[in-house]
N, C-alpha and C. Protein backbone atom coordinates (compact mmCIF):
# COMPACT_ATOMS: atom_id res chain seq x y z
N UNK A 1 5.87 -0.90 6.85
CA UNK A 1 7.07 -0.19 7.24
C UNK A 1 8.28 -1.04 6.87
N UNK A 2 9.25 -0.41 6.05
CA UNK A 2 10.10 -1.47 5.80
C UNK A 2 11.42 -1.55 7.33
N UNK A 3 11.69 -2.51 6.88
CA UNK A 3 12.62 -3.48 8.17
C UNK A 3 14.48 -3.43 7.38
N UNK A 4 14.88 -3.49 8.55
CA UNK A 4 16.50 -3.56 8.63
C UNK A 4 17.05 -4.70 9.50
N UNK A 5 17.55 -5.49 8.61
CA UNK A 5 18.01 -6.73 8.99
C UNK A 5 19.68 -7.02 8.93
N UNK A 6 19.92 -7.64 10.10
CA UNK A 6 21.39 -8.03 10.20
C UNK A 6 22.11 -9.27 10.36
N UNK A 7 22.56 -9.72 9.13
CA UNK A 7 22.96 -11.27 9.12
C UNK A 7 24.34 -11.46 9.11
N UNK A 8 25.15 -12.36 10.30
CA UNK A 8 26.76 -12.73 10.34
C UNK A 8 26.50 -14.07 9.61
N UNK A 9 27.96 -13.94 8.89
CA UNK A 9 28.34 -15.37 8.49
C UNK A 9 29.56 -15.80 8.80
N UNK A 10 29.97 -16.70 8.83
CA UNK A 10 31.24 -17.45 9.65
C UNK A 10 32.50 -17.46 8.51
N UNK A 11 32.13 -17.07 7.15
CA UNK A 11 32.94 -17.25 5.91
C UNK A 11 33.65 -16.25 6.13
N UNK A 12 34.98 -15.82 5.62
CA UNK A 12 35.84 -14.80 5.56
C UNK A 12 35.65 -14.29 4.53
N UNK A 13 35.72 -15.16 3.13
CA UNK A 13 35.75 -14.72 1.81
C UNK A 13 34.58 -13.56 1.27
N UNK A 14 34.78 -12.27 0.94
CA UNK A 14 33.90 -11.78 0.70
C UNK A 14 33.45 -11.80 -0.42
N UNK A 15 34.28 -12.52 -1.72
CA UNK A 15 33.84 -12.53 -2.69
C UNK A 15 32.83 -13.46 -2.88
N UNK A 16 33.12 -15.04 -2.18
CA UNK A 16 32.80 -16.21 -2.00
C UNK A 16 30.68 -16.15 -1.26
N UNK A 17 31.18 -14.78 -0.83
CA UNK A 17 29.84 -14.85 0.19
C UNK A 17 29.08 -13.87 -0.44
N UNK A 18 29.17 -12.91 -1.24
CA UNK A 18 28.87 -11.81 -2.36
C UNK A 18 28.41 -12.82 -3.59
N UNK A 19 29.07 -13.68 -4.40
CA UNK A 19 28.21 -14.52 -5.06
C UNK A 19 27.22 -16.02 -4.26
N UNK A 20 27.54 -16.26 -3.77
CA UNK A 20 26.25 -17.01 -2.82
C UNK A 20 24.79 -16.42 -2.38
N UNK A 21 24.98 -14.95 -1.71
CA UNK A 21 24.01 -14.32 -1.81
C UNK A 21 23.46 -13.75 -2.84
N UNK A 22 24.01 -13.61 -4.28
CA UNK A 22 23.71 -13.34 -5.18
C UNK A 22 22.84 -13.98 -6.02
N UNK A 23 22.92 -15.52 -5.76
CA UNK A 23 22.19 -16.56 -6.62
C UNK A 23 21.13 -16.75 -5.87
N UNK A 24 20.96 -16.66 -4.38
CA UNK A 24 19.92 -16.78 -3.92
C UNK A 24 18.74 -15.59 -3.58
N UNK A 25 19.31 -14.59 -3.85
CA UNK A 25 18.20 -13.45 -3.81
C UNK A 25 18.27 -13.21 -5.78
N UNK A 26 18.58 -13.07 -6.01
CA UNK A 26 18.96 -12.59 -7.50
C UNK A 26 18.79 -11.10 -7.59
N UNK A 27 20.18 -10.33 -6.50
CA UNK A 27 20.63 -9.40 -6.61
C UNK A 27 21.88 -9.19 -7.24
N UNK A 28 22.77 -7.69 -7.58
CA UNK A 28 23.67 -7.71 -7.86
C UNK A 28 24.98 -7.40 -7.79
N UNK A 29 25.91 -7.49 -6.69
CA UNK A 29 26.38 -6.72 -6.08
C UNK A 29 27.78 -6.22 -7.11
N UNK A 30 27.97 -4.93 -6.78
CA UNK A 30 29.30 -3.94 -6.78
C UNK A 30 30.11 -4.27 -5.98
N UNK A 31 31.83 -4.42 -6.42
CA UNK A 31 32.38 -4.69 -5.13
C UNK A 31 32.90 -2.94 -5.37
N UNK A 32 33.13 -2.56 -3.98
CA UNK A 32 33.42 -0.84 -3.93
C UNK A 32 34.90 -1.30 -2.70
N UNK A 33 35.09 0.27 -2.72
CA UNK A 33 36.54 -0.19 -1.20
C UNK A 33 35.98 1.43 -0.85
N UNK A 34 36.32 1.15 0.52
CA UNK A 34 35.82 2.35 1.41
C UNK A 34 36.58 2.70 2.55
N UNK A 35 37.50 3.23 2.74
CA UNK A 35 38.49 2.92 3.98
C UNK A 35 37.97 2.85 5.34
N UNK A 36 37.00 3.30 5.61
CA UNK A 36 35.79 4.13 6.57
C UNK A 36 35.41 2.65 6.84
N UNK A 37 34.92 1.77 5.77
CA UNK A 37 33.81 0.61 6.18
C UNK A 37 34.84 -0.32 6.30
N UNK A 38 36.60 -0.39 6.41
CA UNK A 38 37.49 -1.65 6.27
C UNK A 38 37.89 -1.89 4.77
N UNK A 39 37.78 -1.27 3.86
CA UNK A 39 38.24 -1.81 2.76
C UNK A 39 37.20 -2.21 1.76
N UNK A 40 37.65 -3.20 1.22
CA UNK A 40 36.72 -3.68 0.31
C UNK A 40 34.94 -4.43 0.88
N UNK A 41 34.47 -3.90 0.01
CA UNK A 41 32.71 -4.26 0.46
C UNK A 41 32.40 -4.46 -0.58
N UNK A 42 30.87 -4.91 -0.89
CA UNK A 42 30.02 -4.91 -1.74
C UNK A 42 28.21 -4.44 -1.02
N UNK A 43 27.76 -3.54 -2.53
CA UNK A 43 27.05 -3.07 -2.18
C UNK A 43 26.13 -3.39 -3.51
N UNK A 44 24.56 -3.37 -3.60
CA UNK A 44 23.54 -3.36 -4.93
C UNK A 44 23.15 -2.15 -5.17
N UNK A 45 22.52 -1.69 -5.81
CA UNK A 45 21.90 -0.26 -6.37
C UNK A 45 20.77 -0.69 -5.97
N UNK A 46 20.04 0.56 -5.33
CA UNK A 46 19.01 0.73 -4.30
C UNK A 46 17.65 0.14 -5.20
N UNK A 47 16.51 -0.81 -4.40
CA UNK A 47 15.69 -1.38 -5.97
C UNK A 47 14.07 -0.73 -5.44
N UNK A 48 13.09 -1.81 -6.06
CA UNK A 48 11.91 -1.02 -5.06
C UNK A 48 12.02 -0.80 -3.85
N UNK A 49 10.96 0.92 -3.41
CA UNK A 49 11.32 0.92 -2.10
C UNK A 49 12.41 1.32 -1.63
N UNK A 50 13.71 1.06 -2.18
CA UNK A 50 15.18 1.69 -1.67
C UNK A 50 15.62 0.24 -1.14
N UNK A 51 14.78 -0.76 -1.14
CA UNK A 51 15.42 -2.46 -0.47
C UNK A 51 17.17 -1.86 -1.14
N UNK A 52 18.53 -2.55 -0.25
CA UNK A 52 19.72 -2.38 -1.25
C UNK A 52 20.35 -3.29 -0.02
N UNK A 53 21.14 -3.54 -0.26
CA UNK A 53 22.08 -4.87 0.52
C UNK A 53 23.79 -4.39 0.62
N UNK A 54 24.73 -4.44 1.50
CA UNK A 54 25.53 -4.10 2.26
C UNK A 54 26.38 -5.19 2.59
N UNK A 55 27.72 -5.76 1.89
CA UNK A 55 28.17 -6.73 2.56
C UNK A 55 29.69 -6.70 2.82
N UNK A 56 29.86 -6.57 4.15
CA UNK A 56 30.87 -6.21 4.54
C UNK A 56 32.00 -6.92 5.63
N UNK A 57 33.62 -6.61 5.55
CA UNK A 57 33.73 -7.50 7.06
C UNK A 57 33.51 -6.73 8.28
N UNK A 58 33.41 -7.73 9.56
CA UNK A 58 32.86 -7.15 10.63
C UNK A 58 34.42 -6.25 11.33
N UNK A 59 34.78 -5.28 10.87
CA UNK A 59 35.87 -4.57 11.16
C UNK A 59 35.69 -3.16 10.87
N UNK A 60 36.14 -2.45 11.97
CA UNK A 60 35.88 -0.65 12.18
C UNK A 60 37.71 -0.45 12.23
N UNK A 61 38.02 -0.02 11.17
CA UNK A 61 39.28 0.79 11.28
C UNK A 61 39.92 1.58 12.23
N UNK A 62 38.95 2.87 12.53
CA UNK A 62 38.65 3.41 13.63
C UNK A 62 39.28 2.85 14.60
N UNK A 63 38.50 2.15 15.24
CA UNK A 63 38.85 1.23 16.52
C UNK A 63 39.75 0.04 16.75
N UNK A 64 39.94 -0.35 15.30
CA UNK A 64 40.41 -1.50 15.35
C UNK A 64 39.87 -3.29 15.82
N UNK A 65 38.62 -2.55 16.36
CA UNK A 65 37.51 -3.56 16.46
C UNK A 65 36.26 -3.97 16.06
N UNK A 66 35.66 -5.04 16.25
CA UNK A 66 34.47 -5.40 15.13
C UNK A 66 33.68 -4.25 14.61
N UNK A 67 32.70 -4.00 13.67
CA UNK A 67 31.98 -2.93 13.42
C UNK A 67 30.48 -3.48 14.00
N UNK A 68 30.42 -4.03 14.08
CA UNK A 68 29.12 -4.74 15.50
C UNK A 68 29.57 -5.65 16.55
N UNK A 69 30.24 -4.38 17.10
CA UNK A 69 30.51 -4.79 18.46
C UNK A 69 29.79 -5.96 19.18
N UNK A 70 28.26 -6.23 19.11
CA UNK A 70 27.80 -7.31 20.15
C UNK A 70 27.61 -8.69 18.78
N UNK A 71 28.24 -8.38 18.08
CA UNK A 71 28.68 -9.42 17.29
C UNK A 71 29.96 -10.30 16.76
N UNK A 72 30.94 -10.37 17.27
CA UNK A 72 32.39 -10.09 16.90
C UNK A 72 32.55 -11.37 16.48
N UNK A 73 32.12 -12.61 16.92
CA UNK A 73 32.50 -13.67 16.51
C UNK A 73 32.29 -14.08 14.68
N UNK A 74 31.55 -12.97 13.95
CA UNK A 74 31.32 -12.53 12.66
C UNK A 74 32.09 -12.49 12.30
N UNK A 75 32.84 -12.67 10.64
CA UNK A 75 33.86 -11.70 10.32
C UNK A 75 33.36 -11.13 9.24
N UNK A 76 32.18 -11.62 8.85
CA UNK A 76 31.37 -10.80 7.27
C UNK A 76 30.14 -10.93 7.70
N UNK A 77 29.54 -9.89 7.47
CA UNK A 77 27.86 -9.05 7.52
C UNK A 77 27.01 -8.64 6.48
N UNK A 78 26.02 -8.81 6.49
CA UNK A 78 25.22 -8.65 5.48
C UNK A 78 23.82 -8.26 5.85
N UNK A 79 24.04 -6.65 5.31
CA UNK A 79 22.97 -5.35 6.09
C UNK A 79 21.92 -5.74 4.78
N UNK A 80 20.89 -6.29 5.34
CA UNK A 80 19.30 -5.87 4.28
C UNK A 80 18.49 -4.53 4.90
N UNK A 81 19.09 -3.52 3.77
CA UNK A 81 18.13 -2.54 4.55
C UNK A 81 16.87 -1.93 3.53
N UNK A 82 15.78 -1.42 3.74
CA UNK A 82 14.15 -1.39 3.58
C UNK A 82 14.47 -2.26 2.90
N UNK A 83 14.19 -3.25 3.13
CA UNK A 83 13.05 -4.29 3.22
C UNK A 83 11.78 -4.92 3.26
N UNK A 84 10.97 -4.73 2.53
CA UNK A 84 9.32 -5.64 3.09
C UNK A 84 9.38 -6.73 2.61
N UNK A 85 10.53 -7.42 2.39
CA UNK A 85 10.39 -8.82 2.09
C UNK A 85 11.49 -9.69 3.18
N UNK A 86 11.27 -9.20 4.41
CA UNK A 86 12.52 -9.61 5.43
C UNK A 86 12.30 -10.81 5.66
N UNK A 87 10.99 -11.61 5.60
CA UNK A 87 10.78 -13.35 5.52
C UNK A 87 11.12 -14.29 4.39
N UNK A 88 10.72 -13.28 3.56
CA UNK A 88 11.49 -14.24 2.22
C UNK A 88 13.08 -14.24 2.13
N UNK A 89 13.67 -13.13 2.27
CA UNK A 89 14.79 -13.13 2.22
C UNK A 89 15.81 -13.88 2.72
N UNK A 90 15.06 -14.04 4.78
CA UNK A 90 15.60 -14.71 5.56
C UNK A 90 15.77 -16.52 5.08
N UNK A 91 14.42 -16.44 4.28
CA UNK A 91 14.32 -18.01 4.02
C UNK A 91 15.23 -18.44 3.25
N UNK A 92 15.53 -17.14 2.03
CA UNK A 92 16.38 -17.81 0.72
C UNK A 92 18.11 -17.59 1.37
N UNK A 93 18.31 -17.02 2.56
CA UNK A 93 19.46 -17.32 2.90
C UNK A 93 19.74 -18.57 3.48
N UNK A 94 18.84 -18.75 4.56
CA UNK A 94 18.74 -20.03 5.14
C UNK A 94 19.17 -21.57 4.11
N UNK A 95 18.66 -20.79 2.81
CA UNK A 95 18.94 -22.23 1.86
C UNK A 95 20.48 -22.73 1.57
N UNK A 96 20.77 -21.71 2.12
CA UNK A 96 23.03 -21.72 1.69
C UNK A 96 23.47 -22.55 2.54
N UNK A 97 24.53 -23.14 1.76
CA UNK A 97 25.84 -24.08 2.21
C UNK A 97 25.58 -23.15 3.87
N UNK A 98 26.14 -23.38 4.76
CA UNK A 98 26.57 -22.77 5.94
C UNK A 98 25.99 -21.11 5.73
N UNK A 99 24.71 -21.32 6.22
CA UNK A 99 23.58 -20.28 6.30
C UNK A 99 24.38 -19.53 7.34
N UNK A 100 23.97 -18.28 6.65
CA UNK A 100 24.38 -16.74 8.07
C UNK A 100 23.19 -17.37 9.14
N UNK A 101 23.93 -16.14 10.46
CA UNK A 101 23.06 -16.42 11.39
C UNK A 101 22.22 -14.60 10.92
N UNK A 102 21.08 -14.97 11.75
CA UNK A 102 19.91 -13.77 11.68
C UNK A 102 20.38 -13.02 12.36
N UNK A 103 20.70 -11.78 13.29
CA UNK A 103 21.38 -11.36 14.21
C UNK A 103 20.64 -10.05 14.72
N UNK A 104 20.05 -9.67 13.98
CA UNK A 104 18.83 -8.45 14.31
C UNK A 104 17.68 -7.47 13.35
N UNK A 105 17.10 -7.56 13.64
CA UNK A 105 15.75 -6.88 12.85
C UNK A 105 15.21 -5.67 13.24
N UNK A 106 15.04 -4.61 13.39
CA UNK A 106 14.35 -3.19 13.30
C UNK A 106 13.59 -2.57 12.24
N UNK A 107 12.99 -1.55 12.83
CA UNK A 107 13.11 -0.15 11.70
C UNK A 107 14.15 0.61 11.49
N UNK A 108 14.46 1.10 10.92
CA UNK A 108 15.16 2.51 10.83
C UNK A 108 15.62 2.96 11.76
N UNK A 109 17.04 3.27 12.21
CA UNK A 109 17.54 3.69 14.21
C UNK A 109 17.62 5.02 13.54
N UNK A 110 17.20 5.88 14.18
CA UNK A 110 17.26 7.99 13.90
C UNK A 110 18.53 7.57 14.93
């Protein structure tokens, strides 16, 4: 069953944190702007499985407050969603200058 994973990092820079994760998974990200998600993001094209990666700051327009609320001390996020490689992944982040923290793991929320 693939897994959905949620990693904060303490970096602001999204470009800075979009190529870091890039060298260590050897994905590729798009930067896109979305007014809905805060602006500018980056996103990969969906690979086996639909695995695709999500990196964004922790800000809801909307509200004007974090977009994971029981996370706020975040200011950039990085959604791994299907996943069956959520251990490897976790590891090759772990290898970065000032590693994200892990912040939550599931299936799929309906």
């Amino acid at each position: 069953m693939p897994t959905f994973d949620l990693y904060g990092f303490a970096e602001t820079d999204l470009s800075a944190v979009s190529q870091a994760v890039e060298s260590v998974l050897g994905v590729e990200f798009a930067r896109r702007d979305n007014p809905h998600m805060g602006g500018e993001f980056f996103a990969t094209r969906p690979g086996p499985g639909n695995e695709h990666f999500v990196l964004r700051r922790n800000h809801d327009p909307g509200t004007d407050g974090p977009a994971e609320g029981d996370f706020p001390k975040y200011p950039t996020l990085l959604y791994v969603n299907c996943t069956h490689r959520s251990e490897e992944v976790r590891a090759r982040l772990q290898s970065l200058d000032g590693p994200p923290e892990h912040l939550r793991q599931g299936p799929l929320r309906r």
